[in-house]
Protein backbone atom coordinates (compact mmCIF):
# COMPACT_ATOMS: atom_id res chain seq x y z
CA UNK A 1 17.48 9.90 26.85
CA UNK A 2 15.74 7.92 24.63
CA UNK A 3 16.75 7.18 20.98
CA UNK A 4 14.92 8.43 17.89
CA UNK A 5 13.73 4.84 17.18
CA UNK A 6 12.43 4.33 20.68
CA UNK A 7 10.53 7.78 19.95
CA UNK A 8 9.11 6.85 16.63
CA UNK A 9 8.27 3.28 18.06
CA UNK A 10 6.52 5.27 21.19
CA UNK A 11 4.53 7.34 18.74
CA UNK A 12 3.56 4.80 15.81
CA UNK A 13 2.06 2.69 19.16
CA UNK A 14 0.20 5.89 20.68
CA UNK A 15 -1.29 6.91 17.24
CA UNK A 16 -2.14 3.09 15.86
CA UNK A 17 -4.60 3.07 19.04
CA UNK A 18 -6.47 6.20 17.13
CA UNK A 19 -7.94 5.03 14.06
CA UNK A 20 -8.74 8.24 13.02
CA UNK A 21 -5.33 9.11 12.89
CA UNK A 22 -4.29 6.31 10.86
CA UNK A 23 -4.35 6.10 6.97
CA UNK A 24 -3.56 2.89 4.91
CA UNK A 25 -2.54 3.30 1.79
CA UNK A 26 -0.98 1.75 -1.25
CA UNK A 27 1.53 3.40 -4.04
CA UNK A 28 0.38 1.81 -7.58
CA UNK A 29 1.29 2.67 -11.09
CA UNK A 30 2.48 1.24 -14.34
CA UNK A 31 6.10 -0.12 -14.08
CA UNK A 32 9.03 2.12 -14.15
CA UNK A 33 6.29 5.38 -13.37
CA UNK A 34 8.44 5.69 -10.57
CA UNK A 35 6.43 4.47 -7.39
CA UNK A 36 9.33 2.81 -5.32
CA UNK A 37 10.93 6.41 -6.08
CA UNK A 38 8.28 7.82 -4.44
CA UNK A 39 8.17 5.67 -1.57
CA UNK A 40 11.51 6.65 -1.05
CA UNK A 41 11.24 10.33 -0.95
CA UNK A 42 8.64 9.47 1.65
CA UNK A 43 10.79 7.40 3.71
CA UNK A 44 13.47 9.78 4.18
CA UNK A 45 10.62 12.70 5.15
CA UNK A 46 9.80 10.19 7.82
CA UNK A 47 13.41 10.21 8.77
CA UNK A 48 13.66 6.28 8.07
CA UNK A 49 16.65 6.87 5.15
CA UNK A 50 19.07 9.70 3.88
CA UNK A 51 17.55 12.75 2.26
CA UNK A 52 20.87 12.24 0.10
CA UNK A 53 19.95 8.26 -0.80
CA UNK A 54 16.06 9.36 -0.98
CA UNK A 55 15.18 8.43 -5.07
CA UNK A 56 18.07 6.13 -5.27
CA UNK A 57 18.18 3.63 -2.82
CA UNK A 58 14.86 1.82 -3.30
CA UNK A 59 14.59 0.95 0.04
CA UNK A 60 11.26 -0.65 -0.70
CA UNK A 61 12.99 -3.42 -3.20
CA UNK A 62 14.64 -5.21 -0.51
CA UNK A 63 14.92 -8.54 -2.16
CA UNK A 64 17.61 -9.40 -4.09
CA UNK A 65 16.21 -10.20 -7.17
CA UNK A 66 14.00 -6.84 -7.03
CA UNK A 67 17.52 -4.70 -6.79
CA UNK A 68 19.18 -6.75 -9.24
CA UNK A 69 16.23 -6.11 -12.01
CA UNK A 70 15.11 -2.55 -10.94
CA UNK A 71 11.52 -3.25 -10.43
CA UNK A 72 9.04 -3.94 -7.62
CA UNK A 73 8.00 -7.74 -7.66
CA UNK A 74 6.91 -7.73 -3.68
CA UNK A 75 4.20 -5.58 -2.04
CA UNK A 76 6.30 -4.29 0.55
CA UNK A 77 5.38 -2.35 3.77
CA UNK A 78 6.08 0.16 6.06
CA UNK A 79 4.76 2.46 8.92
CA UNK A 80 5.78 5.90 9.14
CA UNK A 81 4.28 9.10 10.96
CA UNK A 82 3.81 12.60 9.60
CA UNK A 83 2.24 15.66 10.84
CA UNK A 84 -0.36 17.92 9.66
CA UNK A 85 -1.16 21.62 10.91
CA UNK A 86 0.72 19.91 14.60
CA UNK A 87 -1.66 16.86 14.76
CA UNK A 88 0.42 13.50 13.78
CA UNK A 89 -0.73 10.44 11.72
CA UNK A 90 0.07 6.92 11.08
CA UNK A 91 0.45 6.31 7.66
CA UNK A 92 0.67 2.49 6.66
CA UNK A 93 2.77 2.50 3.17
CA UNK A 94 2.37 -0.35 0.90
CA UNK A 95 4.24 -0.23 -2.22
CA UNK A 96 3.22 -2.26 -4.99
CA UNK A 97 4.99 -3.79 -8.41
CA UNK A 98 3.87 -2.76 -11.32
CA UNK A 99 4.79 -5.04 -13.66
CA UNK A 100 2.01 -7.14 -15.22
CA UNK A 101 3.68 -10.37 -13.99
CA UNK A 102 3.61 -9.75 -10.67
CA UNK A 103 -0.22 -8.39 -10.63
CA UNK A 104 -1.45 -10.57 -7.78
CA UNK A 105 0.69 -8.21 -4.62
CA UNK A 106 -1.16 -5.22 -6.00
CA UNK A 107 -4.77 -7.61 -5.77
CA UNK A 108 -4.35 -8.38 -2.35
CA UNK A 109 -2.85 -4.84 -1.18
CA UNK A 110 -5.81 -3.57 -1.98
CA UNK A 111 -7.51 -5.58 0.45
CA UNK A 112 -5.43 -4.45 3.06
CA UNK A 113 -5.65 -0.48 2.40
CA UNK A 114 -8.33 2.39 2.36
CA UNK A 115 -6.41 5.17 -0.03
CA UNK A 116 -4.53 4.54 -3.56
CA UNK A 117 -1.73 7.51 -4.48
CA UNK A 118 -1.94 6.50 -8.17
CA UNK A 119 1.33 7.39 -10.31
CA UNK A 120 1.33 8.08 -13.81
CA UNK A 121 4.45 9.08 -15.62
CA UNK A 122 4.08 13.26 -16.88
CA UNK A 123 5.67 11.67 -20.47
CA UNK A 124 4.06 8.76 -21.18
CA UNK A 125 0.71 8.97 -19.37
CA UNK A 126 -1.40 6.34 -18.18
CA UNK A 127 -0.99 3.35 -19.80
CA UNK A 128 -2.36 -0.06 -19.84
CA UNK A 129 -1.06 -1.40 -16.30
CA UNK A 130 -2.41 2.20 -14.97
CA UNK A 131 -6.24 1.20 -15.53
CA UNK A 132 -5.80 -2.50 -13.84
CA UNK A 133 -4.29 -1.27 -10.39
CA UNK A 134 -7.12 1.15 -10.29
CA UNK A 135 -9.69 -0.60 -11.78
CA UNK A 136 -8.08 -3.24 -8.75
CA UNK A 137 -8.46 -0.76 -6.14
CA UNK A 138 -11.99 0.59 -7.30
CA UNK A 139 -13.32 -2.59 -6.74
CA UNK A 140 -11.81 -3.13 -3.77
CA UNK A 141 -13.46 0.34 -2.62
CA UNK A 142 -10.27 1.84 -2.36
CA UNK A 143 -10.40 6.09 -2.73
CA UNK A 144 -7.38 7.33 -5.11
CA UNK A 145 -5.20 10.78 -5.65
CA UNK A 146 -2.89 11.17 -8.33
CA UNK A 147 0.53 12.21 -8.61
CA UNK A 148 1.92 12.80 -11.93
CA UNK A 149 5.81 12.17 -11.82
CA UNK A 150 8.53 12.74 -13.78
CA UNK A 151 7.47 16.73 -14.52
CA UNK A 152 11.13 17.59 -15.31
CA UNK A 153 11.47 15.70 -18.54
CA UNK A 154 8.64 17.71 -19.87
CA UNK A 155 10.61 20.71 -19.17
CA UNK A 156 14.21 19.68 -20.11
CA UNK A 157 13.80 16.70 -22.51
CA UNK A 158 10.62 17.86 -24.12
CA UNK A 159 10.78 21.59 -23.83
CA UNK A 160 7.10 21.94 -23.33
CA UNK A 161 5.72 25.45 -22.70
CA UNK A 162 3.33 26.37 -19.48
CA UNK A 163 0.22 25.93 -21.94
CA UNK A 164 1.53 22.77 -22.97
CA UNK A 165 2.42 21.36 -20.10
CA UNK A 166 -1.27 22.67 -18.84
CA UNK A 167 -2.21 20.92 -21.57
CA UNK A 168 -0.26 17.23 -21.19
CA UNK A 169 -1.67 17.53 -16.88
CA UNK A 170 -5.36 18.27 -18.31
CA UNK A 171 -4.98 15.10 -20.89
CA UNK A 172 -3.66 12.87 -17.60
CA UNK A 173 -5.91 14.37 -15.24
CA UNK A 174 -9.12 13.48 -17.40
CA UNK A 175 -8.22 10.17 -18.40
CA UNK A 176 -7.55 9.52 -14.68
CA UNK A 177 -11.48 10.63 -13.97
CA UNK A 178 -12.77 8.75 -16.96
CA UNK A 179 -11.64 5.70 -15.29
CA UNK A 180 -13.17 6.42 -11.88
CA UNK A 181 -15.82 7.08 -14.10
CA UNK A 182 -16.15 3.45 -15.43
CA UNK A 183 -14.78 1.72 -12.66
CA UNK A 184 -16.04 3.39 -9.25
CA UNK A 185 -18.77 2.10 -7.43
CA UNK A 186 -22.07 4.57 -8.25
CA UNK A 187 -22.02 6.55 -5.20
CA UNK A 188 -18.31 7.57 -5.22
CA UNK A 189 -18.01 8.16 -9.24
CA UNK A 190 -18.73 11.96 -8.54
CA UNK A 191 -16.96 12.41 -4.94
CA UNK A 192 -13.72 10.59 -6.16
CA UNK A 193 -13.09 12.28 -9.01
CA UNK A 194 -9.66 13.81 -8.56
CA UNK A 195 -8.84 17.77 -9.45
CA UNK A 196 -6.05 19.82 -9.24
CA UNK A 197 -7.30 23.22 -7.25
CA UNK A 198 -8.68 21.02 -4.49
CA UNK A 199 -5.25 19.23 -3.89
CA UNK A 200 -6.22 15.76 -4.86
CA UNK A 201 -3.85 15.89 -7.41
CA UNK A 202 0.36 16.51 -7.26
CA UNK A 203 3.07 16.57 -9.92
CA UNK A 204 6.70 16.32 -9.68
CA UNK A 205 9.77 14.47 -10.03
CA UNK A 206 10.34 11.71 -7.40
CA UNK A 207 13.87 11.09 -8.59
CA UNK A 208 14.73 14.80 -8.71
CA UNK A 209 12.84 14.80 -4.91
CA UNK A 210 10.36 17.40 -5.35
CA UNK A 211 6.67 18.02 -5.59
CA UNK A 212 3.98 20.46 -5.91
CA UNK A 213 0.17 21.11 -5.15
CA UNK A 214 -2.23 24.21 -5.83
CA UNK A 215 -2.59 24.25 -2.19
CA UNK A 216 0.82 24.18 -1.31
CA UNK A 217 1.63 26.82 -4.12
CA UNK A 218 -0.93 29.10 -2.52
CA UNK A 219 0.95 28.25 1.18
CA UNK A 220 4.62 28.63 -0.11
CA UNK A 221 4.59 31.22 -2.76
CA UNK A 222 6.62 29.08 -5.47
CA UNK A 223 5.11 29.32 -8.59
CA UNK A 224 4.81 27.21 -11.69
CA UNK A 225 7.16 30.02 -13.43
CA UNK A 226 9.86 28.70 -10.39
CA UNK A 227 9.23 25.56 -10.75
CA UNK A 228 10.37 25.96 -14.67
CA UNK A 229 13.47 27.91 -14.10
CA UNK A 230 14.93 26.43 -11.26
CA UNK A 231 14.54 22.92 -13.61
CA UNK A 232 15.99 24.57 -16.25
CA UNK A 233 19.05 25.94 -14.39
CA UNK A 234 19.84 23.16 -12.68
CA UNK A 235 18.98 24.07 -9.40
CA UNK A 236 16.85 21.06 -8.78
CA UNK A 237 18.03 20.80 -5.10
CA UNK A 238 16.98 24.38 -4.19
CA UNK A 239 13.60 23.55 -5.80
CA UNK A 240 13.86 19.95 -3.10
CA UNK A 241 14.15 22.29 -0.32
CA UNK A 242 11.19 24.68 -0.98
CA UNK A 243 8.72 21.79 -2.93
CA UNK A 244 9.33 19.71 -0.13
CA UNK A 245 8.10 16.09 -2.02
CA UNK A 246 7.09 14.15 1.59
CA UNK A 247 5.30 17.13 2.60
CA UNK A 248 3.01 17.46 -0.60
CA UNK A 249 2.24 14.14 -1.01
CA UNK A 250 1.57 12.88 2.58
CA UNK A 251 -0.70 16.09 3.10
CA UNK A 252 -2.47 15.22 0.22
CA UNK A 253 -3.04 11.40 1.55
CA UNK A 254 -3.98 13.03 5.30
CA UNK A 255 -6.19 15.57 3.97
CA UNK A 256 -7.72 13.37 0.92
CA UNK A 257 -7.66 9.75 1.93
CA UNK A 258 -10.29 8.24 4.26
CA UNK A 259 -9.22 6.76 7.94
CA UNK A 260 -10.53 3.12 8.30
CA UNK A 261 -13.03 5.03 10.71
CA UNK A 262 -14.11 6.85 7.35
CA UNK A 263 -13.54 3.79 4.95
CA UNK A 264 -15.01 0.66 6.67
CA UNK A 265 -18.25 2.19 7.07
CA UNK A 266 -18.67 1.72 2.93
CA UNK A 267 -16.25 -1.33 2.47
CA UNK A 268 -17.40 -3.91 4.89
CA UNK A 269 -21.08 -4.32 3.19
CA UNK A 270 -18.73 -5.04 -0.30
CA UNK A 271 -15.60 -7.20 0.76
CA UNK A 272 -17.00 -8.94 3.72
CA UNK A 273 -20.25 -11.67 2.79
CA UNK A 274 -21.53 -11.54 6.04
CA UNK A 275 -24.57 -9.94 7.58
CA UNK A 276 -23.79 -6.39 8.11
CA UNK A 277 -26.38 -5.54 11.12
CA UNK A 278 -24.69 -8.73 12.84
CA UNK A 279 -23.04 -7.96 15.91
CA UNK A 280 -19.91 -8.67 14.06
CA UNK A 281 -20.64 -6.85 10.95
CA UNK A 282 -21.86 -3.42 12.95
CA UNK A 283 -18.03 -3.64 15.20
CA UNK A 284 -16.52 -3.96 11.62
CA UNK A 285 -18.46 -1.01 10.18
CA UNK A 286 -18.00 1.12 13.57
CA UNK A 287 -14.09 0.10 13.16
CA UNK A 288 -14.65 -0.77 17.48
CA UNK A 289 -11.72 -1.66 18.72
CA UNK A 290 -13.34 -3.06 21.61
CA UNK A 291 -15.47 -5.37 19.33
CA UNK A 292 -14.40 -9.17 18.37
CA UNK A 293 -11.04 -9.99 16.88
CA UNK A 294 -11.46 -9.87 13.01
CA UNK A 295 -8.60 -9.78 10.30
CA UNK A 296 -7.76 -10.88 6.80
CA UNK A 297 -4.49 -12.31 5.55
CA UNK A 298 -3.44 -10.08 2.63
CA UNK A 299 0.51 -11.27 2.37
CA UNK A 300 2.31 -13.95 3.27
CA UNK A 301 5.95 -13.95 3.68
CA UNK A 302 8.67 -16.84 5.03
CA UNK A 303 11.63 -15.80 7.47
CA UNK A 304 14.80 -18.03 8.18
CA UNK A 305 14.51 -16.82 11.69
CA UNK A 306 10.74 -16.04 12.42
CA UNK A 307 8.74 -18.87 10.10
CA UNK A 308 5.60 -17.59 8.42
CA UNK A 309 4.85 -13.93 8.83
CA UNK A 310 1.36 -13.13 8.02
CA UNK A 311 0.46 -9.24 6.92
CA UNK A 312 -2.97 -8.75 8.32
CA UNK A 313 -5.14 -5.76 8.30
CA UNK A 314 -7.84 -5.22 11.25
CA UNK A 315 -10.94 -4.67 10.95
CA UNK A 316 -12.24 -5.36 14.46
CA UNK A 317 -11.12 -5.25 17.95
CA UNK A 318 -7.65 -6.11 18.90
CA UNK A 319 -4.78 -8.64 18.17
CA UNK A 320 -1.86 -9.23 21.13
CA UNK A 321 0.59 -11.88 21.38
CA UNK A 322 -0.23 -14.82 23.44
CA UNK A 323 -3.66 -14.67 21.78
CA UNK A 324 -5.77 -17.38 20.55
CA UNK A 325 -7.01 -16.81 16.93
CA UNK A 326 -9.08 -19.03 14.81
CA UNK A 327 -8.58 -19.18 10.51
CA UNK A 328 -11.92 -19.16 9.27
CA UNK A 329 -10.75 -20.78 6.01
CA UNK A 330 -8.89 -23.72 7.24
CA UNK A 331 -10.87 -24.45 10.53
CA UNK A 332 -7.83 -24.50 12.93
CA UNK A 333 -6.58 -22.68 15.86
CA UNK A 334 -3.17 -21.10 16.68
CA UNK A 335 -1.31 -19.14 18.89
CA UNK A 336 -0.16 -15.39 18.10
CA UNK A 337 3.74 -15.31 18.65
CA UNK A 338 4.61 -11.77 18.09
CA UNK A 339 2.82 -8.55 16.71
CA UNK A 340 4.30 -5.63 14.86
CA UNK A 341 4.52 -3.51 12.02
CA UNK A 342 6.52 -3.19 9.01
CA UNK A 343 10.13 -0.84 8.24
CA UNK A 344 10.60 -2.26 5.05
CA UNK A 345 12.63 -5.61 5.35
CA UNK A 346 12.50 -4.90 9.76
CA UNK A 347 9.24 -5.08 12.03
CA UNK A 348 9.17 -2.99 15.39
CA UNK A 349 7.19 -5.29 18.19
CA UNK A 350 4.34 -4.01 19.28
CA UNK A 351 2.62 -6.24 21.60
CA UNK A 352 -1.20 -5.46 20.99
CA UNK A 353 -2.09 -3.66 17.90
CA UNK A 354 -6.55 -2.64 17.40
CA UNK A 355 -8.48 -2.24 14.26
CA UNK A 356 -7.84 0.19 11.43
CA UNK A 357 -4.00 -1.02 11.42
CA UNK A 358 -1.70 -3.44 8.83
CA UNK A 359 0.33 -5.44 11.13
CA UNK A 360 2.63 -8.26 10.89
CA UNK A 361 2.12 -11.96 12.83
CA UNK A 362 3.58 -14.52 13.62
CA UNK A 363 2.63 -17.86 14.74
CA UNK A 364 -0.89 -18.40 12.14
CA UNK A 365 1.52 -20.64 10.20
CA UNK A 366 -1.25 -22.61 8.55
CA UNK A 367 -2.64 -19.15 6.95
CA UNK A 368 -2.71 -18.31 3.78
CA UNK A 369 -3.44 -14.84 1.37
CA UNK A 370 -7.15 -13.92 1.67
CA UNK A 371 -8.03 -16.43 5.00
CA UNK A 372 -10.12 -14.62 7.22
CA UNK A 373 -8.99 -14.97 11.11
CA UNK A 374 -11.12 -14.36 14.09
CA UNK A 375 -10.51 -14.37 17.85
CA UNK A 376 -11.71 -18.12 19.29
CA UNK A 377 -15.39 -17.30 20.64
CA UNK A 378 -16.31 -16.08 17.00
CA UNK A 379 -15.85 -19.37 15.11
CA UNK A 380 -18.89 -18.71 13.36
CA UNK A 381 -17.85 -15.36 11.53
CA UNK A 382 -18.62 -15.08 7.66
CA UNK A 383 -14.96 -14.82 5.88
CA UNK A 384 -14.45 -12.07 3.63
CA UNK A 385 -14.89 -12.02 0.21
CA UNK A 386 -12.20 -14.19 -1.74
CA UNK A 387 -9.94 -11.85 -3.28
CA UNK A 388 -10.37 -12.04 -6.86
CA UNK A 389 -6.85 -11.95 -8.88
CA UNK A 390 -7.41 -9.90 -12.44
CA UNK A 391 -4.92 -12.61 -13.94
CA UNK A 392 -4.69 -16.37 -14.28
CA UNK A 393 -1.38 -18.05 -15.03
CA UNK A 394 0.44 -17.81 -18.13
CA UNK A 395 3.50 -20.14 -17.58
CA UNK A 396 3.41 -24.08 -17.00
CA UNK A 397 6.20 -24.86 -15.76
CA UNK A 398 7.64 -28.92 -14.73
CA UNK A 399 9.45 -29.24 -11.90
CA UNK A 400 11.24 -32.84 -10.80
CA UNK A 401 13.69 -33.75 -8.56
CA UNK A 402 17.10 -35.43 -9.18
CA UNK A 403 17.65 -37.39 -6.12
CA UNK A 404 14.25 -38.55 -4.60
CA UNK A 405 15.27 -38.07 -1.02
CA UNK A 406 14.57 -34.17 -1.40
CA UNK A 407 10.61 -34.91 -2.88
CA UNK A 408 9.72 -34.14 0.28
CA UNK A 409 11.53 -30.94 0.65
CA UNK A 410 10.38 -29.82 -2.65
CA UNK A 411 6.85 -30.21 -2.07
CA UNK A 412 6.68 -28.37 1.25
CA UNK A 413 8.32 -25.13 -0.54
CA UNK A 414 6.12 -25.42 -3.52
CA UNK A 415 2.96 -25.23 -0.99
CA UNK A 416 4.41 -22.56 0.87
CA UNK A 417 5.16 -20.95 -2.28
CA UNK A 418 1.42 -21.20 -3.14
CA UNK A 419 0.42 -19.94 0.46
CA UNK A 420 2.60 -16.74 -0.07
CA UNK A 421 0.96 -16.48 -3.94
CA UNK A 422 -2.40 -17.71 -4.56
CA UNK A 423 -1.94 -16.98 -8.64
CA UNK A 424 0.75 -19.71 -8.32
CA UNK A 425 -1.24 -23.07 -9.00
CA UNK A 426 0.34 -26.09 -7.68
CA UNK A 427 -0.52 -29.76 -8.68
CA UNK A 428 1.44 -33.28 -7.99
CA UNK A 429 1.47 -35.66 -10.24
CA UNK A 430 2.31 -39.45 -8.88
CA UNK A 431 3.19 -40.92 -12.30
């Protein structure tokens, strides 16, 4: 009988090979808002952690330094599957820092995804680090939803009333808009906006692992009254069990969120700088899988035991190991070693992976974040746009070495430093 991993790894392979089924998306808010909380919650729906750890194990901050602080420094990924009215769907997590230092991993993760779940904090609102991710993502063409966390301080710190706290979601909600407003391209500023009787907005409290959505108030029965008293008698896990978090917010992302399918048909024309009715540029736009190989680097990342692992996302045809691909950028050719995609700080193998997916690489050690790769008969291929980071260095910092053996040492993980993090500028100086 085969194991639940083998199961999940059977279905995330079946359902990457329908694009339709698949949505990309990123997690992005202001720090502390409580995204990596989030991601949690949604982990454990998928089965991937404890429902018990789900909030409090920030399984996405898998470095050490990120566990040791508290906060999200490294976009990190993950593939899960959830299911919708019995049909299942791929959903490609990225979770992003929020901190303004560590801007550049939200930049290029919104190269890499079609659908933003934008968090803003139900006490403090949106604030400044709120209107860069999605003024990031809105350029990017990148669709959002909003879920506005941290609903039980309102109701046991604050004390609000019903009108008031109708009043505090109305204040959130509209600033939300007014941004999407300023910052969407023209013909989305209407479509995007996000409301809360259509769904495209959720509030709740990731660390208290709960959620709720008209919709889903309509489906369940709970009500807001419920919702109140069960918060204010502490029965918090009760309210977990019927506002199932996972379920409202994934629905939301299925039902509300474009497939690459959907998504590429819009984006190619404004990331990519080549000539749409190309043969190249139509396969990109139709998101063919049978088309030409074509793929950006959006992350790079180095492993003691597999080298360079490149985060890609597809955008046409198909990627297998054993495969030839060309960088675009730095005019070389290498060999694929292994495909796969992302469970947090693991990958599952895959094999072959086609368009519409994020997937992990190895073997394109010379690329870098933003090169554009291509499969070897398509040398010629426009690369996309350069990702533009909203943020130029701040710190100089002067680096020497003691003994001047280990130059040499030092200067090949400075450039690969500067591979994995294109905000980090590098120069030598030979004085």
């Amino acid at each position: 009988m085969a194991s639940k991993v083998e199961r999940t790894t059977e279905t995330i392979k079946a359902l990457a090979k329908t694009p339709i089924n698949v949505r990309n998306i990123a997690i992005a808010a202001h720090i502390d808002h409580g995204k990596t909380t989030l991601s949690d919650n949604l982990l454990s729906g998928a089965g991937m952690i404890s429902e018990d750890l789900a909030g409090k194990q920030c399984f996405m901050d898998f470095d050490s330094q990120e566990q040791e602080r508290g906060i999200t420094i490294y976009s990190a990924n993950v593939s899960m599957v959830h299911e919708v009215e019995g049909k299942g769907y791929l959903v490609n997590l990225i979770d992003t820092p929020g901190h303004v230092d560590f801007g550049g991993d939200v930049t290029r993760a919104m190269r890499a995804v079609d659908g933003v779940v934008v968090v803003v904090c139900a006490v403090e609102g949106a604030m400044p680090q709120t209107e860069t991710v999605l003024r990031q993502a809105l350029k990017e063409r990148v669709k959002p939803v909003l879920f506005i966390n941290k609903v039980d301080r309102l109701i046991k710190e604050l004390k609000l009333t019903p009108e008031q706290m109708l009043e505090r979601f109305t204040k959130h909600i509209t600033y939300v808009n007014n941004l999407i407003k300023k910052y969407a391209p023209e013909e989305h500023k209407e479509e995007w906006q996000v409301d809360v009787q259509s769904g495209k907005v959720a509030f709740g409290s990731a660390y208290k692992n709960w959620a709720m959505s008209v919709p889903y108030m309509k489906k369940s029965g709970v009500s807001f009254k419920d919702i109140i008293e069960m918060t204010e008698n502490d029965q918090e896990k009760e309210l977990a069990k019927k506002a199932v978090i996972h379920e409202i917010i994934l629905d939301m992302v299925v039902r509300h969120l474009p497939s690459p399918i959907d998504s590429q048909k819009y984006r190619i024309k404004k990331i990519w700088t080549g000539d749409i009715e190309s043969d190249v540029g139509k396969s990109m736009a139709a998101c063919d899988p049978d088309g030409p190989f074509v793929g950006v680097v959006t992350n790079v990342t180095s492993d003691k035991h597999a080298g360079s692992i490149s985060t890609v996302r597809l955008f046409s045809g198909k990627i297998k190991e054993g495969q030839e691909v060309y960088n675009v950028n730095r005019k070389d050719i290498s060999r694929v070693q292994q495909v796969g995609v992302y469970a947090g700080p693991k990958r599952i193998s895959m094999g072959e992976i086609p368009v519409g997916n994020i997937v992990a690489v190895t073997g394109v050690g010379s690329a870098a974040s933003g090169d554009t790769i291509c499969d070897t008969e398509h040398k010629d291929v426009a690369p996309f746009e350069s990702i533009q980071h909203a943020f130029e260095p701040v710190v100089t910092k002067s680096i020497e070495v003691k003994n001047i053996k280990d130059l040499p040492k030092l200067i090949d993980i400075l450039k690969q430093r500067s591979k994995e993090d294109p905000t980090i500028r590098i120069s030598i100086s030979e004085d």
